[in-house]
N, C-alpha and C. Protein backbone atom coordinates (compact mmCIF):
# COMPACT_ATOMS: atom_id res chain seq x y z
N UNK A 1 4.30 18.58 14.26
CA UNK A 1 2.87 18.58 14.09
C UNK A 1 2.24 17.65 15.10
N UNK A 2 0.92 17.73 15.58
CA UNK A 2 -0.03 17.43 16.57
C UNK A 2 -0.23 15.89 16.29
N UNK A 3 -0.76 14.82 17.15
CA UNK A 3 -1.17 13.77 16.29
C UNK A 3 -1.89 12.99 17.62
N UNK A 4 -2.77 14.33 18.07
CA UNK A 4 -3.45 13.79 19.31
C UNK A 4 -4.82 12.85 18.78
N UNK A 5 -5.17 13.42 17.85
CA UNK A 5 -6.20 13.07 17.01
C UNK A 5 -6.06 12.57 15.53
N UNK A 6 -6.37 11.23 15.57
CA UNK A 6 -6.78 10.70 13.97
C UNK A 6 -6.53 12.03 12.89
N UNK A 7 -8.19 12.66 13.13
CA UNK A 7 -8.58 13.59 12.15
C UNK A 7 -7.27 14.19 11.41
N UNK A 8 -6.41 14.94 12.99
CA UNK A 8 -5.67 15.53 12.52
C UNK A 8 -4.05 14.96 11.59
N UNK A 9 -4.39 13.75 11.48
CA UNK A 9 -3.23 12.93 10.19
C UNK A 9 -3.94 13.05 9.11
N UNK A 10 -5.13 12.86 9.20
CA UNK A 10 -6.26 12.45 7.83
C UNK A 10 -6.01 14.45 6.96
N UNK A 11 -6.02 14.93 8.15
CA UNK A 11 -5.70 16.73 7.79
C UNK A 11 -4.34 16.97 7.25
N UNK A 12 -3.34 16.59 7.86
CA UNK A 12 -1.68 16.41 7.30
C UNK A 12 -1.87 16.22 5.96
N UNK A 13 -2.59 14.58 5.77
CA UNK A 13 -2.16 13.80 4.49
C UNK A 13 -2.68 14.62 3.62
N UNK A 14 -3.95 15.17 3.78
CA UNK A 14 -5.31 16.31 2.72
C UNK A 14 -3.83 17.37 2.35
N UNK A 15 -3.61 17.94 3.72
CA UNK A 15 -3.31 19.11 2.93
C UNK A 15 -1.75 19.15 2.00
N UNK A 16 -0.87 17.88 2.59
CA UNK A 16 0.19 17.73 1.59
C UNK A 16 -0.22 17.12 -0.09
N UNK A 17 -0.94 16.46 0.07
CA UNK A 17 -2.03 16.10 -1.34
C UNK A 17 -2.10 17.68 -1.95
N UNK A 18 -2.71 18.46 -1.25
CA UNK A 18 -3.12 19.64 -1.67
C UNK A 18 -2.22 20.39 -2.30
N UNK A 19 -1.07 20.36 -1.19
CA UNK A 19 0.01 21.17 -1.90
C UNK A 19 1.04 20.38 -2.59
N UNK A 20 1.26 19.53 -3.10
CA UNK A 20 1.58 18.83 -4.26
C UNK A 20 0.51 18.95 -5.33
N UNK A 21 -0.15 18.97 -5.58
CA UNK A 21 -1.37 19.67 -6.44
C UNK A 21 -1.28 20.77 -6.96
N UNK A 22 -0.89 21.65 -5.78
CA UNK A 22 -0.73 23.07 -6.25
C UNK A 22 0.76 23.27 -6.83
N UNK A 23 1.53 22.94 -6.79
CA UNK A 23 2.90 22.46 -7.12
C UNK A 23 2.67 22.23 -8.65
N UNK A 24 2.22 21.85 -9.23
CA UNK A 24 1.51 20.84 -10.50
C UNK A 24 0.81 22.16 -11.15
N UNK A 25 0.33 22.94 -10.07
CA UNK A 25 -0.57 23.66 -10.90
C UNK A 25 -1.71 23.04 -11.57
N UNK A 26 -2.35 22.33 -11.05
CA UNK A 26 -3.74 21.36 -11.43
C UNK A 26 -4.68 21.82 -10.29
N UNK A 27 -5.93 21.71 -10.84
CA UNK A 27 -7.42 22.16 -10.17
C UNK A 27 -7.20 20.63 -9.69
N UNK A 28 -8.14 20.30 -8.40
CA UNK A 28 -9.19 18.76 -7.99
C UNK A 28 -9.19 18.28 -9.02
N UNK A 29 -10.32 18.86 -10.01
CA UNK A 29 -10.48 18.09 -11.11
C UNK A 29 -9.59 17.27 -12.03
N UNK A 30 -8.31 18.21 -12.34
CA UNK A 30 -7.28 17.74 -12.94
C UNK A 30 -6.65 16.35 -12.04
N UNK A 31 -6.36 16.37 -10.82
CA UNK A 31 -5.87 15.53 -10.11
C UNK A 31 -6.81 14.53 -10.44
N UNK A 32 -7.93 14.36 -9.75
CA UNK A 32 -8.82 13.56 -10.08
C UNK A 32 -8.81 12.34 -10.99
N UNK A 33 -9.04 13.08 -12.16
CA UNK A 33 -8.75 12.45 -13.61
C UNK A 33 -7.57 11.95 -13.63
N UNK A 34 -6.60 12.48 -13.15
CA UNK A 34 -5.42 11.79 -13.27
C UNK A 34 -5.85 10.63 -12.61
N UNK A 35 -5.99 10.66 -11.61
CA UNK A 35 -5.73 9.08 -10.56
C UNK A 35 -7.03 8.79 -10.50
N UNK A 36 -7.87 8.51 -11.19
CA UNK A 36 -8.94 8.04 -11.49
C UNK A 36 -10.11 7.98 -10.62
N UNK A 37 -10.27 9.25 -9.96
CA UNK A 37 -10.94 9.36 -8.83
C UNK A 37 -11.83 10.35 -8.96
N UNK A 38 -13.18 10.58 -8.18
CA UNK A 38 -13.75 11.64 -8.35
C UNK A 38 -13.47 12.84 -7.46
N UNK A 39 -13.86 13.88 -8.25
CA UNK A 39 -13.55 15.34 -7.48
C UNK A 39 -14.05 15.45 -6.34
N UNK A 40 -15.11 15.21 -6.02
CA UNK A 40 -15.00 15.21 -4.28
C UNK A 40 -14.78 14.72 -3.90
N UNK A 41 -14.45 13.38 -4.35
CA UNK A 41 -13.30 12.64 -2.89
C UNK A 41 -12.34 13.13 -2.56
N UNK A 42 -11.93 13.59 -3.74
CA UNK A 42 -10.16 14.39 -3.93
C UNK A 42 -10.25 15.14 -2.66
N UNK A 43 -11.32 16.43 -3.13
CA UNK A 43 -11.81 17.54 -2.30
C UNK A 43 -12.07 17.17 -0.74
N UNK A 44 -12.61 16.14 -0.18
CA UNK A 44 -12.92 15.84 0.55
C UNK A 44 -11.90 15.15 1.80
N UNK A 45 -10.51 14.54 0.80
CA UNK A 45 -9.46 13.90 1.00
C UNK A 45 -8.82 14.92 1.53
N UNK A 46 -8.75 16.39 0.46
CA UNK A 46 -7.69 17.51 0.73
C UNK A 46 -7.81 18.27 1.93
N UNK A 47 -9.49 17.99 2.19
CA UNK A 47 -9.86 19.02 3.34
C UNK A 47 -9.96 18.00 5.06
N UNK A 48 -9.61 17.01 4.57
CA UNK A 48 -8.98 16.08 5.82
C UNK A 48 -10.50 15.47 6.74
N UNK A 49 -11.83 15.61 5.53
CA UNK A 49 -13.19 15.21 6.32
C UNK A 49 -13.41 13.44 5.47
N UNK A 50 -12.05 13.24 4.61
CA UNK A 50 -12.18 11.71 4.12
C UNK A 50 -11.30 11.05 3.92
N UNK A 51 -10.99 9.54 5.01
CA UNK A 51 -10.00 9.01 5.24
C UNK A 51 -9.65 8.26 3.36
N UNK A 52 -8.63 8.68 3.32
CA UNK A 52 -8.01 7.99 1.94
C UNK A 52 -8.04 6.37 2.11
N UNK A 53 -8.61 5.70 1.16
CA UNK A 53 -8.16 4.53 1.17
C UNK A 53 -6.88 4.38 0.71
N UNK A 54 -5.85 3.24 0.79
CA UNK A 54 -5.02 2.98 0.43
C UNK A 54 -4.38 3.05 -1.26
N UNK A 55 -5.68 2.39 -1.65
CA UNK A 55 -5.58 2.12 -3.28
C UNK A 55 -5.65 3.57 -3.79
N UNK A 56 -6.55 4.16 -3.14
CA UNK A 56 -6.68 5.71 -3.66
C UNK A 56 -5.68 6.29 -3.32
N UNK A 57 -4.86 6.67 -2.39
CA UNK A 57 -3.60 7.11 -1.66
C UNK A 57 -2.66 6.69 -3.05
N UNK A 58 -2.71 5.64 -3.68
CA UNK A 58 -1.52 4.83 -4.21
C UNK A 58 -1.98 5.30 -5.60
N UNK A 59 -2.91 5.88 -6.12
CA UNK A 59 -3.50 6.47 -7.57
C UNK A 59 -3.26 8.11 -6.96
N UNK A 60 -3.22 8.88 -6.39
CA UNK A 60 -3.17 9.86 -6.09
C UNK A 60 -1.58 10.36 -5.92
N UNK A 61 -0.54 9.38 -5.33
CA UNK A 61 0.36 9.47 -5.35
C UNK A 61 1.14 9.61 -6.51
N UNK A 62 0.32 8.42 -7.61
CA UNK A 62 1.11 7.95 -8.46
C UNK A 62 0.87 9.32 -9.48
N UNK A 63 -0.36 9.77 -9.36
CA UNK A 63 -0.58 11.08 -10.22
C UNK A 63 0.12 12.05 -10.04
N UNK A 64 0.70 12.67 -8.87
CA UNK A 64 1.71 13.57 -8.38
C UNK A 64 2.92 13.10 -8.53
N UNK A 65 3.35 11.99 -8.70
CA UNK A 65 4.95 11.80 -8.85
C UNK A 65 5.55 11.63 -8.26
N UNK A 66 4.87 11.40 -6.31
CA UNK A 66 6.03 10.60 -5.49
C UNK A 66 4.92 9.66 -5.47
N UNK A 67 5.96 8.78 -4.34
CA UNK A 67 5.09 7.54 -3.63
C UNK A 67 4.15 7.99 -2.45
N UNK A 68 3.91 7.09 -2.01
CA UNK A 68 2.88 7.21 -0.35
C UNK A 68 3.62 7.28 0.54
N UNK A 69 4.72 6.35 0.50
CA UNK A 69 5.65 6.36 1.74
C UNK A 69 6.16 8.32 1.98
N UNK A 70 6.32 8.63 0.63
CA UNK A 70 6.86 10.43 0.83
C UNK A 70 5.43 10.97 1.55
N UNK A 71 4.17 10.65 0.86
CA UNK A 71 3.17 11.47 1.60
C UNK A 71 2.82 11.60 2.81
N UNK A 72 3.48 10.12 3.33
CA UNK A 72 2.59 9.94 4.71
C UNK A 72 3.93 10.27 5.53
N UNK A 73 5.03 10.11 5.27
CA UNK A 73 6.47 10.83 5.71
C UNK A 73 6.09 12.09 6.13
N UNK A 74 5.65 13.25 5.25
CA UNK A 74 5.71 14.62 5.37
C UNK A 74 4.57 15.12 6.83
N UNK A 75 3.59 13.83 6.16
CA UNK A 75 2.14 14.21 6.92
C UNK A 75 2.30 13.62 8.78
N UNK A 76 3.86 12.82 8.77
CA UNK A 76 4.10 12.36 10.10
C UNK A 76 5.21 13.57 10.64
N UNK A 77 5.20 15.04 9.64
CA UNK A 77 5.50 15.66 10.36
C UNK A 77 7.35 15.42 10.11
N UNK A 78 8.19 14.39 9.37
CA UNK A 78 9.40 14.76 8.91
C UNK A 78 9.67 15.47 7.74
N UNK A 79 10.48 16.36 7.26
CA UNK A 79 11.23 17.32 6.39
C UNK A 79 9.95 16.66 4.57
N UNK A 80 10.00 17.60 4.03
CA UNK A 80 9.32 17.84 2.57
C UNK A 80 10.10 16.65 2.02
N UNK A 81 9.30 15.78 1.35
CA UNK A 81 10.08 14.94 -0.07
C UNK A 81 10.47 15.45 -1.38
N UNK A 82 12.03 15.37 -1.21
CA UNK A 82 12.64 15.56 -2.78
C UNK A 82 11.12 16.40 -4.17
N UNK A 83 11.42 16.71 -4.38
CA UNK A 83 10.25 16.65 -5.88
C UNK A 83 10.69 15.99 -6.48
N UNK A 84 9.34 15.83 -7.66
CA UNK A 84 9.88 14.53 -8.52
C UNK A 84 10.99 14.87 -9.16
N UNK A 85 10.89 15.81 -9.78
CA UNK A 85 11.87 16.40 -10.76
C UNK A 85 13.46 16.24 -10.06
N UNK A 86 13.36 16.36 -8.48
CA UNK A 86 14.94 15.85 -8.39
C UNK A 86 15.20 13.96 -8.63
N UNK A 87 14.11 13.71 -7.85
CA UNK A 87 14.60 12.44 -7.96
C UNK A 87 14.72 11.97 -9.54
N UNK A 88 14.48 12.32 -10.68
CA UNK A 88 14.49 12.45 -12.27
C UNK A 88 16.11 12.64 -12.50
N UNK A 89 16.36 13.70 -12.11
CA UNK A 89 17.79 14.16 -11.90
C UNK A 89 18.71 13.01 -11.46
N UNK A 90 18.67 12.97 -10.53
CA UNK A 90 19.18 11.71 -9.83
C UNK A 90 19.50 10.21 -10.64
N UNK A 91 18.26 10.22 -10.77
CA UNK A 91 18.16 9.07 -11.79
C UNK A 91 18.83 9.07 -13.10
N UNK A 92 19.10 10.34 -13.86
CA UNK A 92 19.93 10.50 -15.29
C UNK A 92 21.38 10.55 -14.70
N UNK A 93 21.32 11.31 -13.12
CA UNK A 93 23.02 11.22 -12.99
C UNK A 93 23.75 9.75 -12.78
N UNK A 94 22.86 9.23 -12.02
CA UNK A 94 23.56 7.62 -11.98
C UNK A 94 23.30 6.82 -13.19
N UNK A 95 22.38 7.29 -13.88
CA UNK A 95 22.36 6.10 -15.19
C UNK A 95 23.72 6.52 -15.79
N UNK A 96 24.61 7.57 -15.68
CA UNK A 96 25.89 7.69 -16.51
C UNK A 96 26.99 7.35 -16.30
N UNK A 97 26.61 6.78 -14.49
CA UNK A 97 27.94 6.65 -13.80
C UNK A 97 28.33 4.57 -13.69
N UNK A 98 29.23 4.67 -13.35
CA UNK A 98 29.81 3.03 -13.29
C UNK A 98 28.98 2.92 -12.03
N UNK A 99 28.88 1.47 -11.85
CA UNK A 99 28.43 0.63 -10.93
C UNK A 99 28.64 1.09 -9.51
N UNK A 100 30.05 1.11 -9.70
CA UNK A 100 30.45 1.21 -8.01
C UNK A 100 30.44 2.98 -7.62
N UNK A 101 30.25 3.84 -8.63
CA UNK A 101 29.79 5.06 -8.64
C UNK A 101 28.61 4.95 -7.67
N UNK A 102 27.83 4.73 -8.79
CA UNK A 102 26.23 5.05 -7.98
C UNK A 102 26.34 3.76 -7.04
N UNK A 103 26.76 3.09 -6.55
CA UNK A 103 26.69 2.26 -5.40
C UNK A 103 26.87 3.34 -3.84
N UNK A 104 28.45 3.98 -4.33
CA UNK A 104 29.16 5.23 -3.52
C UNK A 104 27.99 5.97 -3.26
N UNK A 105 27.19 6.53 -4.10
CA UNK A 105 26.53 7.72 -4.35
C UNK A 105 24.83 7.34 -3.46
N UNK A 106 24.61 6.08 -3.41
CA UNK A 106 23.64 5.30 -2.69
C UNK A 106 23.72 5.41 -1.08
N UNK A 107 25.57 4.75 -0.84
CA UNK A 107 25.94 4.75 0.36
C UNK A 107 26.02 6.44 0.80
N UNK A 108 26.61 7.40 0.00
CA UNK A 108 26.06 9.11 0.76
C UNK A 108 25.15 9.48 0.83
N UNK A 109 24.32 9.07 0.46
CA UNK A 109 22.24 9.09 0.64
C UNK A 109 21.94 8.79 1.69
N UNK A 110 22.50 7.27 2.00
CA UNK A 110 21.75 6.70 3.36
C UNK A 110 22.63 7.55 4.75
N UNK A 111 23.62 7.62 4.36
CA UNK A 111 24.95 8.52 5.44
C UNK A 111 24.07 9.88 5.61
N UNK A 112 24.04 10.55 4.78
CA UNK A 112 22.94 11.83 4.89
C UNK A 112 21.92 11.31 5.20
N UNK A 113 20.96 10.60 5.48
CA UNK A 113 19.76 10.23 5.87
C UNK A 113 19.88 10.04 7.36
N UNK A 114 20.89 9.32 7.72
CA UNK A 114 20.76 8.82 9.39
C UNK A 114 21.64 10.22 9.92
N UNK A 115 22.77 11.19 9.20
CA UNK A 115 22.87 11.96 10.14
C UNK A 115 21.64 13.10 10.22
N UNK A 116 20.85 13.40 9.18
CA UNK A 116 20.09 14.27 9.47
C UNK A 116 19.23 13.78 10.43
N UNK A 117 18.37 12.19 10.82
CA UNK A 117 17.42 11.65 11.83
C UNK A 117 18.14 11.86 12.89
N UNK A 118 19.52 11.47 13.09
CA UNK A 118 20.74 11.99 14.46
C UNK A 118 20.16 13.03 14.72
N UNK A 119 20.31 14.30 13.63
CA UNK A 119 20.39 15.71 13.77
C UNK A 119 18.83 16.21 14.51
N UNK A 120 17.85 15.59 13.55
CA UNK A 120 16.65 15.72 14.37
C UNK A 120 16.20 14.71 15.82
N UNK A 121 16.86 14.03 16.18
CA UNK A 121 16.84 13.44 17.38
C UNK A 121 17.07 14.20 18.73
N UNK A 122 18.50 14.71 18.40
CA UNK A 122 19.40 15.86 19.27
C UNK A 122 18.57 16.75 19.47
N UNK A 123 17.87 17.31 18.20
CA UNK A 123 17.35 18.53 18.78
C UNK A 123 15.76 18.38 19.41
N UNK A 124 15.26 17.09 19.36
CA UNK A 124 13.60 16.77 20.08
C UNK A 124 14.38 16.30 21.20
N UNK A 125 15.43 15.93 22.11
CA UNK A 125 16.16 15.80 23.38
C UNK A 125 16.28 17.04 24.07
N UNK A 126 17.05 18.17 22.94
CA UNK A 126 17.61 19.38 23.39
C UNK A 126 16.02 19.92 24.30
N UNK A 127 15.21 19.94 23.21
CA UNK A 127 13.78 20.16 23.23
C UNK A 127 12.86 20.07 25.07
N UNK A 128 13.05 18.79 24.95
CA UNK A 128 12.48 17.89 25.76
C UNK A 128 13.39 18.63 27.09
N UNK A 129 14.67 18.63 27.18
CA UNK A 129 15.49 19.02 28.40
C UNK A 129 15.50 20.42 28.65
N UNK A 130 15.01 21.20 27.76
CA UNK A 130 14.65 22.54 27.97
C UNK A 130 13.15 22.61 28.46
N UNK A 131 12.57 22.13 27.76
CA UNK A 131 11.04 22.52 29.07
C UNK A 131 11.01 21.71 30.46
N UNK A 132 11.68 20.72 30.61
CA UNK A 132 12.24 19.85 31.55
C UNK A 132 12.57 21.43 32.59
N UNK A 133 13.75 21.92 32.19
CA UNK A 133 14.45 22.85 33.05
C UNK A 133 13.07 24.53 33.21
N UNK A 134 12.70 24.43 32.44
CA UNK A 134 11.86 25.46 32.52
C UNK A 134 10.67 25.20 33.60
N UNK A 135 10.35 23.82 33.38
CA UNK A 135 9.26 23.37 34.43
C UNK A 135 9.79 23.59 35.99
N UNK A 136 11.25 22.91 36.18
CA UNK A 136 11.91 22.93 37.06
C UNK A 136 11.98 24.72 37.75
N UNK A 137 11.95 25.52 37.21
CA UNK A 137 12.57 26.94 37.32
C UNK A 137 10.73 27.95 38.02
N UNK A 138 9.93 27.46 37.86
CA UNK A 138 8.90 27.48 38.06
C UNK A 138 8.59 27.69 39.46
């Protein structure tokens, strides 16, 4: 995604808000009320013409069921955050397991985390050296 322009993060963050919303199956309004905000800010937030404050970001989040760090993750353009409902999952599977279980199970999280950023690295290089050669061919 683009990020020549402000606007267009303030547009990212709106429309992943949005579609976590729709996910929920909740109107503005419903969201709203949840995170204690009014409907057109919501509205206004979703359609990327009103920069979120923080505190609001952090009531809006909290109403949908991830954090901010997932919203503003997606809206910088890396891979969808878990839903809540997995990370729920997650959470009942290690509450059953021993210590050094979910310790293990912590350490294959972060192992899957840095090879997939590897994985997307390689391929914004691959990227980069292919229009490189295309420019060249010109």
């Amino acid at each position: 995604m683009g990020h020549g322009s402000m606007g267009t993060i303030y547009e990212e963050i709106g429309c992943r808000i949005a579609e976590l919303r729709k996910r929920r199956d909740w109107t503005q309004e419903q969201l709203a009320e949840a995170a204690k905000l009014t409907t057109s800010y919501v509205a206004r937030i979703e359609a990327g013409k009103r920069q979120a404050r923080l505190e609001s970001l952090a009531n809006l989040s909290g109403a949908l069921g991830v954090s901010v760090a997932d919203v503003l993750r997606s809206a910088e353009g890396y891979t969808e955050a878990p839903a809540s409902g997995v990370v729920e999952e997650l959470g009942q599977i290690a509450a059953t397991l021993p210590a050094s279980d979910v310790e293990l199970l912590i350490g294959i999280a972060k192992r899957l985390r840095q090879l997939r950023e590897s994985l997307r690295r390689d391929r914004s290089k691959r990227r980069e050296r292919s229009r490189g050669d295309q420019r060249r061919t010109r």
